[in-house]
PDB file of N, CA and C in Angstrom:
ATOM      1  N   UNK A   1      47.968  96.397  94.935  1.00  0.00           N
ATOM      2  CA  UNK A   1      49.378  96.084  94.782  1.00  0.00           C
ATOM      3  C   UNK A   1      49.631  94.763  95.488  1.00  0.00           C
ATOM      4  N   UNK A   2      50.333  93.821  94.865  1.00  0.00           N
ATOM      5  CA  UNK A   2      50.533  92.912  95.214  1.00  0.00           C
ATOM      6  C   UNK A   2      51.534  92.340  96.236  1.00  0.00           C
ATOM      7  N   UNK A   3      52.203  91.458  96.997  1.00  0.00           N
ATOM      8  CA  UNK A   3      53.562  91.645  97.699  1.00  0.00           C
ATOM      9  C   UNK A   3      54.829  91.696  96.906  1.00  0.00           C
ATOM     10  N   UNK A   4      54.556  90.735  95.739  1.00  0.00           N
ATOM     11  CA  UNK A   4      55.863  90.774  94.757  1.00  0.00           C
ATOM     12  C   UNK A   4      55.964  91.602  94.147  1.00  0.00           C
ATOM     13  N   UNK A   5      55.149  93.147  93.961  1.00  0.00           N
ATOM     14  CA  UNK A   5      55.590  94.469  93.360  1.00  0.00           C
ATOM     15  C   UNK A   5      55.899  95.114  94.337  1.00  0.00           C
ATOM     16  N   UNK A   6      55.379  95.062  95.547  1.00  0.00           N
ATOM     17  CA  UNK A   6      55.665  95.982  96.959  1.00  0.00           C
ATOM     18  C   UNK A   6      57.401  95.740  96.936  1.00  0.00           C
ATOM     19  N   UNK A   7      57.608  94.289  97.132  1.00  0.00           N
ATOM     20  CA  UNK A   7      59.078  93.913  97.206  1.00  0.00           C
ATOM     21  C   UNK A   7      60.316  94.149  96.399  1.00  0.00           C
ATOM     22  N   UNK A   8      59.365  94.339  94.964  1.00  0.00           N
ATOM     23  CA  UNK A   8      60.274  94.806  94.217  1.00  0.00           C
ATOM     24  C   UNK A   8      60.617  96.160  93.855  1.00  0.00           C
ATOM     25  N   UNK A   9      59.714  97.169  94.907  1.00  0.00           N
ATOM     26  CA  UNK A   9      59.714  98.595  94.401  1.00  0.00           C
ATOM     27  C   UNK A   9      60.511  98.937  96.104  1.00  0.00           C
ATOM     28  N   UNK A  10      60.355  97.851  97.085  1.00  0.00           N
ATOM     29  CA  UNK A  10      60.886  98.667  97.901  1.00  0.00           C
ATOM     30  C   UNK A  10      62.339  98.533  98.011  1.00  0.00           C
ATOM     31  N   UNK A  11      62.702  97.334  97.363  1.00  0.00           N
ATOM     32  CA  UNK A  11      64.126  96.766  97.012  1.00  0.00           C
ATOM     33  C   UNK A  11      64.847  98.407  96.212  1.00  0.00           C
ATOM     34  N   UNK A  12      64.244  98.839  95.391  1.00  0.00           N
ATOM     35  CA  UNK A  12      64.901  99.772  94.547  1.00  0.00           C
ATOM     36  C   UNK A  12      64.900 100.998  95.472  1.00  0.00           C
ATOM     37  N   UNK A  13      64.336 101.107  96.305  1.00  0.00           N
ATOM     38  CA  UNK A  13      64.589 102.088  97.401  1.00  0.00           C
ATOM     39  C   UNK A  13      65.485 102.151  97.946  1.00  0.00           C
ATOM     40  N   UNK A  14      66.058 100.745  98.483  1.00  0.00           N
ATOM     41  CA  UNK A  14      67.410 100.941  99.511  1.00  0.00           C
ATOM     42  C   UNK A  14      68.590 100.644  97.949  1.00  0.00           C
ATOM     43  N   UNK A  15      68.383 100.103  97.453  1.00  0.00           N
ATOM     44  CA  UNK A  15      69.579  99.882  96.739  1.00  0.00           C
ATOM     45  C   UNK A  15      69.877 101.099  95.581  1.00  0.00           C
ATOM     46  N   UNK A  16      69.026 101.884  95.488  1.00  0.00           N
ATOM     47  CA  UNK A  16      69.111 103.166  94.726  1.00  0.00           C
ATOM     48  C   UNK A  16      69.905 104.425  94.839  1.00  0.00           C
ATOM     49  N   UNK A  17      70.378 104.236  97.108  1.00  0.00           N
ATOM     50  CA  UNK A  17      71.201 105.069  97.369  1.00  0.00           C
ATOM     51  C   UNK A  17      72.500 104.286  97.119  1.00  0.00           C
ATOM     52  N   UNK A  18      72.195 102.990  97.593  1.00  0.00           N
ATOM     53  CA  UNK A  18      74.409 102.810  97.716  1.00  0.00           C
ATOM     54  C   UNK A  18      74.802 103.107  96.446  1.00  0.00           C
ATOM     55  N   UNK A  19      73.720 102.973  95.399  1.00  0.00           N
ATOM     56  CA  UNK A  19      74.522 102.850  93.887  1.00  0.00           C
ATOM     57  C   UNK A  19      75.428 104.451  93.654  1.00  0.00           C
ATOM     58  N   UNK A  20      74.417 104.948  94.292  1.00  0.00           N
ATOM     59  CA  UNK A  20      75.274 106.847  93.934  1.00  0.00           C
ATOM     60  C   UNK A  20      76.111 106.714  95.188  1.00  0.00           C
ATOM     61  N   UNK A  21      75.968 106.373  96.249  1.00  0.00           N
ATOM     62  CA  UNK A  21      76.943 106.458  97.259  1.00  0.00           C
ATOM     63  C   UNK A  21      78.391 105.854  96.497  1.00  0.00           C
ATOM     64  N   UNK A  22      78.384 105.030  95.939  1.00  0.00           N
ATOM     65  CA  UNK A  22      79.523 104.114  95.528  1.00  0.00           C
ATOM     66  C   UNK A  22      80.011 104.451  94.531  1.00  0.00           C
ATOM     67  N   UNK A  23      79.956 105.905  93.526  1.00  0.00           N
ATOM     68  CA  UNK A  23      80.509 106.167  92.829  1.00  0.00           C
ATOM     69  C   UNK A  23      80.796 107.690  92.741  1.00  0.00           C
ATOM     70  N   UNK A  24      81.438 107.911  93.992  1.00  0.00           N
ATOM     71  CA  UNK A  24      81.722 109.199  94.580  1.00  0.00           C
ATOM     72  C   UNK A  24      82.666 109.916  94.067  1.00  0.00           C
ATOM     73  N   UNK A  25      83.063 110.936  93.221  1.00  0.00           N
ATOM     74  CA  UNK A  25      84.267 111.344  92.354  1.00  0.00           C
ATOM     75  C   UNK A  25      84.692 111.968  93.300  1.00  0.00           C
ATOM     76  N   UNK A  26      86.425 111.736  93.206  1.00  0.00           N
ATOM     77  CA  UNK A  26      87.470 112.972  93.695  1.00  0.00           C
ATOM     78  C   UNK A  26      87.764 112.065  95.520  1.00  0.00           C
ATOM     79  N   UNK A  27      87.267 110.943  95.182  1.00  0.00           N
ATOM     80  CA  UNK A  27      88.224 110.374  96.385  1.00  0.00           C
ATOM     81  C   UNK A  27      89.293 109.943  96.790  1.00  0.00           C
ATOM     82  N   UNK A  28      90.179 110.292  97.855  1.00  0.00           N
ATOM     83  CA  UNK A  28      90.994 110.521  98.044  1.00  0.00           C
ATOM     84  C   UNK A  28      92.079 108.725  98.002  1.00  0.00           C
ATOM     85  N   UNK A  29      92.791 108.597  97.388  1.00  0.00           N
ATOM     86  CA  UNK A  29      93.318 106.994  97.944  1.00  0.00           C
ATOM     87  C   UNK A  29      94.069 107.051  99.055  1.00  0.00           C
ATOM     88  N   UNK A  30      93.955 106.336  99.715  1.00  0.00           N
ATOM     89  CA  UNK A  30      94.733 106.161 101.137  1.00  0.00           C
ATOM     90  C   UNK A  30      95.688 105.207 101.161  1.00  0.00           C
ATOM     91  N   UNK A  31      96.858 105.083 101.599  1.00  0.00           N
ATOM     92  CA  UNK A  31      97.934 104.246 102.148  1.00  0.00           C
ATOM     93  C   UNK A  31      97.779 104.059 103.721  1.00  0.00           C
ATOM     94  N   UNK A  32      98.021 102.637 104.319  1.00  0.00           N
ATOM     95  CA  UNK A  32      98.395 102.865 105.770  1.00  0.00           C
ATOM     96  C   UNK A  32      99.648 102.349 105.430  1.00  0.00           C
ATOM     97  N   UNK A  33     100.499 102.727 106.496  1.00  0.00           N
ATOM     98  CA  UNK A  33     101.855 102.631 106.483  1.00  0.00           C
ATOM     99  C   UNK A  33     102.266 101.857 108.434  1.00  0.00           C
ATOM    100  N   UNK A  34     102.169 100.598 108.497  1.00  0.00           N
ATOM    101  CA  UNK A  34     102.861  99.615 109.608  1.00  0.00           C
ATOM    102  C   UNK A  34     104.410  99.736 109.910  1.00  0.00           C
ATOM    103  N   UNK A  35     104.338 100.008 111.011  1.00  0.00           N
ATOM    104  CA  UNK A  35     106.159 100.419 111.114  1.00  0.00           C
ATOM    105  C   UNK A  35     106.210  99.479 112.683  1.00  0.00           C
ATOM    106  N   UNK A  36     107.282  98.759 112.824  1.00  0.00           N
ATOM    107  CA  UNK A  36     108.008  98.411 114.548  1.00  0.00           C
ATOM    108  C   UNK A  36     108.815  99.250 114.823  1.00  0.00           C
ATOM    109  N   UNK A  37     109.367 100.044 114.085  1.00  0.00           N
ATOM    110  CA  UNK A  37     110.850 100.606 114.849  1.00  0.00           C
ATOM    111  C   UNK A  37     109.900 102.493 114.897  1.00  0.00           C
ATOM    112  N   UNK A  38     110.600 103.106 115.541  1.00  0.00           N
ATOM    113  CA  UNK A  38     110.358 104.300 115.221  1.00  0.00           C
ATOM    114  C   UNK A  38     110.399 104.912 114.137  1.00  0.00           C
ATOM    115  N   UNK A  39     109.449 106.516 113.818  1.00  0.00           N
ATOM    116  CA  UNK A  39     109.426 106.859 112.763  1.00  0.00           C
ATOM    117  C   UNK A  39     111.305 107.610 112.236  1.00  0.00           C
ATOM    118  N   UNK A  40     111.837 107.881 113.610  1.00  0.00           N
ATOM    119  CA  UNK A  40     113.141 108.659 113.632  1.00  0.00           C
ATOM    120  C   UNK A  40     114.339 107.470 113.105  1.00  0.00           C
ATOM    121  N   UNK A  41     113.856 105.970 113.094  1.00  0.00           N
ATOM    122  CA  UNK A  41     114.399 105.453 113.309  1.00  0.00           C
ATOM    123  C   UNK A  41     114.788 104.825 111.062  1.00  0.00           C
ATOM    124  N   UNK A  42     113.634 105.326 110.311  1.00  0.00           N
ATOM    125  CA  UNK A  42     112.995 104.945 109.512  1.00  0.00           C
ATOM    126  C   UNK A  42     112.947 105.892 108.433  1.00  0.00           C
ATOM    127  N   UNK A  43     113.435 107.248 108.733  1.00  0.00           N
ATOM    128  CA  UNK A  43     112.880 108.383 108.590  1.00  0.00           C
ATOM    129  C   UNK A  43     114.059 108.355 107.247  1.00  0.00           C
ATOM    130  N   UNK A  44     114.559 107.669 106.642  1.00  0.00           N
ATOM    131  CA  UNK A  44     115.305 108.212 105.298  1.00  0.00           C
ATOM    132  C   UNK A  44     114.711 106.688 104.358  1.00  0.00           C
ATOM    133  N   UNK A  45     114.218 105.859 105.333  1.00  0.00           N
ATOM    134  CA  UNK A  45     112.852 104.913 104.546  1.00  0.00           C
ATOM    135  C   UNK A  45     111.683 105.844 103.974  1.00  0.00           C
ATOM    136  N   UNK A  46     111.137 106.506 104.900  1.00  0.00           N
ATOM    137  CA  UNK A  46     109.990 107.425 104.598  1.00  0.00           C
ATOM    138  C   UNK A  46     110.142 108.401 103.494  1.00  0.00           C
ATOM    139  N   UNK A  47     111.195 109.123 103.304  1.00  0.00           N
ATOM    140  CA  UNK A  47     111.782 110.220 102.753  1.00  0.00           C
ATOM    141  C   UNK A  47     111.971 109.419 101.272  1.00  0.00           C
ATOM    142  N   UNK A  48     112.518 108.385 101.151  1.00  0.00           N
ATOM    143  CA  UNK A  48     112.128 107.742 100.172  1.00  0.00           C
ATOM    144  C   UNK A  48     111.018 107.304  99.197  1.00  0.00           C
ATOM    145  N   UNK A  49     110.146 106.846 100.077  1.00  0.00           N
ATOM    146  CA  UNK A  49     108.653 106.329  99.776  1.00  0.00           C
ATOM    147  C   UNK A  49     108.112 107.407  99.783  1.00  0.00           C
ATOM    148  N   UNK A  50     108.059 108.650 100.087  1.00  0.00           N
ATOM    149  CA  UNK A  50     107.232 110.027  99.999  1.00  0.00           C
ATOM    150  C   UNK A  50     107.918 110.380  98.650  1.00  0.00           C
ATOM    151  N   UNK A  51     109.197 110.810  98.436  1.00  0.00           N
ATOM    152  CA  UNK A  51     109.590 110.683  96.945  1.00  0.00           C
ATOM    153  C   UNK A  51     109.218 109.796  95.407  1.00  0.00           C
ATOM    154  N   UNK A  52     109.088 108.396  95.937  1.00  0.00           N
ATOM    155  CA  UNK A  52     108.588 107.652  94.887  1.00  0.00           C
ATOM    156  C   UNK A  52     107.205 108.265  94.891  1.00  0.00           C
ATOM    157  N   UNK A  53     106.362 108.389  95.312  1.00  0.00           N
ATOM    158  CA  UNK A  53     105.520 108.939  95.575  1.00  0.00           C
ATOM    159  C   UNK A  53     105.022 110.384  94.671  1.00  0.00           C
ATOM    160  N   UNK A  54     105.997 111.158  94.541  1.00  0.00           N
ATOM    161  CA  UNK A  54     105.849 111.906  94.181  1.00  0.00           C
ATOM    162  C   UNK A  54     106.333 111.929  92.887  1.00  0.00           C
ATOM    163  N   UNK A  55     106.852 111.217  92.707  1.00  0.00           N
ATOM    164  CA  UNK A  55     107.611 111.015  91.051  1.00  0.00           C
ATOM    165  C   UNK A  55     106.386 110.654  90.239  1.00  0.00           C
ATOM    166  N   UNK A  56     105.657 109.814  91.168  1.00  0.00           N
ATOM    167  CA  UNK A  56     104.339 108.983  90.036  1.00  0.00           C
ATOM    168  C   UNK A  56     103.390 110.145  90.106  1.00  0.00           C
ATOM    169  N   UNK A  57     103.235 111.164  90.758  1.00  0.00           N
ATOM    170  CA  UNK A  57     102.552 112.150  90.618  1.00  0.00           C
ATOM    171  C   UNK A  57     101.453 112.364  91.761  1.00  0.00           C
ATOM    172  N   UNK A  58     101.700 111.586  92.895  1.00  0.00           N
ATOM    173  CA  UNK A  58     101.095 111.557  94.608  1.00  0.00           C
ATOM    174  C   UNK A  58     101.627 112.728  95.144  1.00  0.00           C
ATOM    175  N   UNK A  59     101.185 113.459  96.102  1.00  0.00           N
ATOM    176  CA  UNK A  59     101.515 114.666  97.089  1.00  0.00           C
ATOM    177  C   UNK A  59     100.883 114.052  98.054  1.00  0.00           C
ATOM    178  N   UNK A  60     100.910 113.918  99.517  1.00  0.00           N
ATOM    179  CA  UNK A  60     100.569 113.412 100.719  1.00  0.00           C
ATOM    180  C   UNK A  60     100.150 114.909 100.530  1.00  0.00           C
ATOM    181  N   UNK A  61      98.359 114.631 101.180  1.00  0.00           N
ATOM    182  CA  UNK A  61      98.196 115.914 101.928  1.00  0.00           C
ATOM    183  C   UNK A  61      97.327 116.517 100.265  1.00  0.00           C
ATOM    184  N   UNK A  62      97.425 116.458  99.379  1.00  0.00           N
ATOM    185  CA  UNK A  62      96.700 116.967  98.315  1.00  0.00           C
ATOM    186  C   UNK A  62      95.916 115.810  97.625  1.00  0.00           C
ATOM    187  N   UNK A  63      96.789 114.819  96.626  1.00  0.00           N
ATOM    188  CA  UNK A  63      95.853 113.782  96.265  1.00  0.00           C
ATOM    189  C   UNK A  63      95.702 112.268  96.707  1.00  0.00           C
ATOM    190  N   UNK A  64      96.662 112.217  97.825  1.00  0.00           N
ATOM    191  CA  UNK A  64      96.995 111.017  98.601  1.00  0.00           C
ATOM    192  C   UNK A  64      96.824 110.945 100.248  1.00  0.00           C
ATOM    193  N   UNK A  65      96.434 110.524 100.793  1.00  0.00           N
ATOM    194  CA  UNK A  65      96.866 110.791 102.287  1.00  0.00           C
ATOM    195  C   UNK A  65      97.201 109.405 102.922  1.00  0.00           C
ATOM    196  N   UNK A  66      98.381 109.294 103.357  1.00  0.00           N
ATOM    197  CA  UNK A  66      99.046 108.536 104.167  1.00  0.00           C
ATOM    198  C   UNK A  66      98.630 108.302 105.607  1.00  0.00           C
ATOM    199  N   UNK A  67      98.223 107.490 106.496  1.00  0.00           N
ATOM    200  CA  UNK A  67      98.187 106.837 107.155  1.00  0.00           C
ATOM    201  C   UNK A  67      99.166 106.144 107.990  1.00  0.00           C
ATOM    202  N   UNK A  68     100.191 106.816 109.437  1.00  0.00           N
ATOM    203  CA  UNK A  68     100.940 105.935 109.824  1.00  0.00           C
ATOM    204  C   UNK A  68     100.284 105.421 111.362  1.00  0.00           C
ATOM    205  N   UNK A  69     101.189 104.117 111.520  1.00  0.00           N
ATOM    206  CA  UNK A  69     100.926 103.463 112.766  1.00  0.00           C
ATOM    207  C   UNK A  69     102.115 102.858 113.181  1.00  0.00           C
ATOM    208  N   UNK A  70     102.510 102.697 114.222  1.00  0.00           N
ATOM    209  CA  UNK A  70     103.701 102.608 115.374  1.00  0.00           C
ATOM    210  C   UNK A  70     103.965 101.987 115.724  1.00  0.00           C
ATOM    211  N   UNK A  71     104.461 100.853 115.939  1.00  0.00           N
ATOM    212  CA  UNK A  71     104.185  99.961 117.338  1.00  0.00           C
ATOM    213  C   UNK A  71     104.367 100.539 118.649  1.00  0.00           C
ATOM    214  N   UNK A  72     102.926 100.234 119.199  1.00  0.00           N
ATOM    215  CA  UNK A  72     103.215 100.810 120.613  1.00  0.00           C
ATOM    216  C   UNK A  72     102.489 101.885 120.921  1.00  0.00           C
ATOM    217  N   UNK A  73     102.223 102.798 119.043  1.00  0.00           N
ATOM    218  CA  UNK A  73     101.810 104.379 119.697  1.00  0.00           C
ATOM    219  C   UNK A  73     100.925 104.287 118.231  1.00  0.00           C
ATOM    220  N   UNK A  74     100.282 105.404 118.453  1.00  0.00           N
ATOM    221  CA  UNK A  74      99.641 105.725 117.302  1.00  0.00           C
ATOM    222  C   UNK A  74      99.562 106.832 116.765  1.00  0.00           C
ATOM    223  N   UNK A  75      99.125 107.230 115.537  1.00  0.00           N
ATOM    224  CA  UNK A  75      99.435 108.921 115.181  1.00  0.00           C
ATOM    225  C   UNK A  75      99.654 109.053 113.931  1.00  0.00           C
ATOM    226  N   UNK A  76      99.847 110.773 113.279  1.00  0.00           N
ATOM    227  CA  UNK A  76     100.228 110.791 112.251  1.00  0.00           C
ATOM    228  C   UNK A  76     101.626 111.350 112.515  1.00  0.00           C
ATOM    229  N   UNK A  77     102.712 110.894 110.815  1.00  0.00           N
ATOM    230  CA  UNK A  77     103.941 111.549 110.945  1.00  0.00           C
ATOM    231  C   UNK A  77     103.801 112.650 110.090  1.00  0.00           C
ATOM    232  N   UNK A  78     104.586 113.545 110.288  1.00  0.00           N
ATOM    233  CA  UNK A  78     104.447 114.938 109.606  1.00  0.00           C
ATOM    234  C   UNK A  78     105.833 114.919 108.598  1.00  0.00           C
TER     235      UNK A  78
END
């Protein structure tokens, strides 16, 4: 065996997993959601955007999961 078949058979080794890694069914899409003010402060913003949300046919928590962040704090909102 030569080096330029070694190279080319070991090439298909590593690149053989990402290809199935990278086409993973039933993944989830994610939103992050950036806020300055509080979530209490925001919270008929949110109530909104969780509605549009759901009109297009998203459920947080089933086929979507949301992502919030704070200024200041970090966490999820419920």
């Amino acid at each position: 065996m030569d080096r330029r078949t070694w190279m080319v058979g070991s090439l298909g080794l590593v690149v053989a997993p990402l290809a199935v890694e990278g086409q993973q069914a039933g993944k989830v899409p994610r939103i992050g959601v950036l806020g300055t003010a509080t979530p209490s402060l925001i919270s008929a913003w949110l109530a909104a955007f969780r509605e549009g949300l759901r009109e297009r046919g998203y459920v947080e928590g089933q086929n979507i999961a949301i992502e919030y962040r704070w200024g200041g704090e970090t966490g999820a909102v419920s």
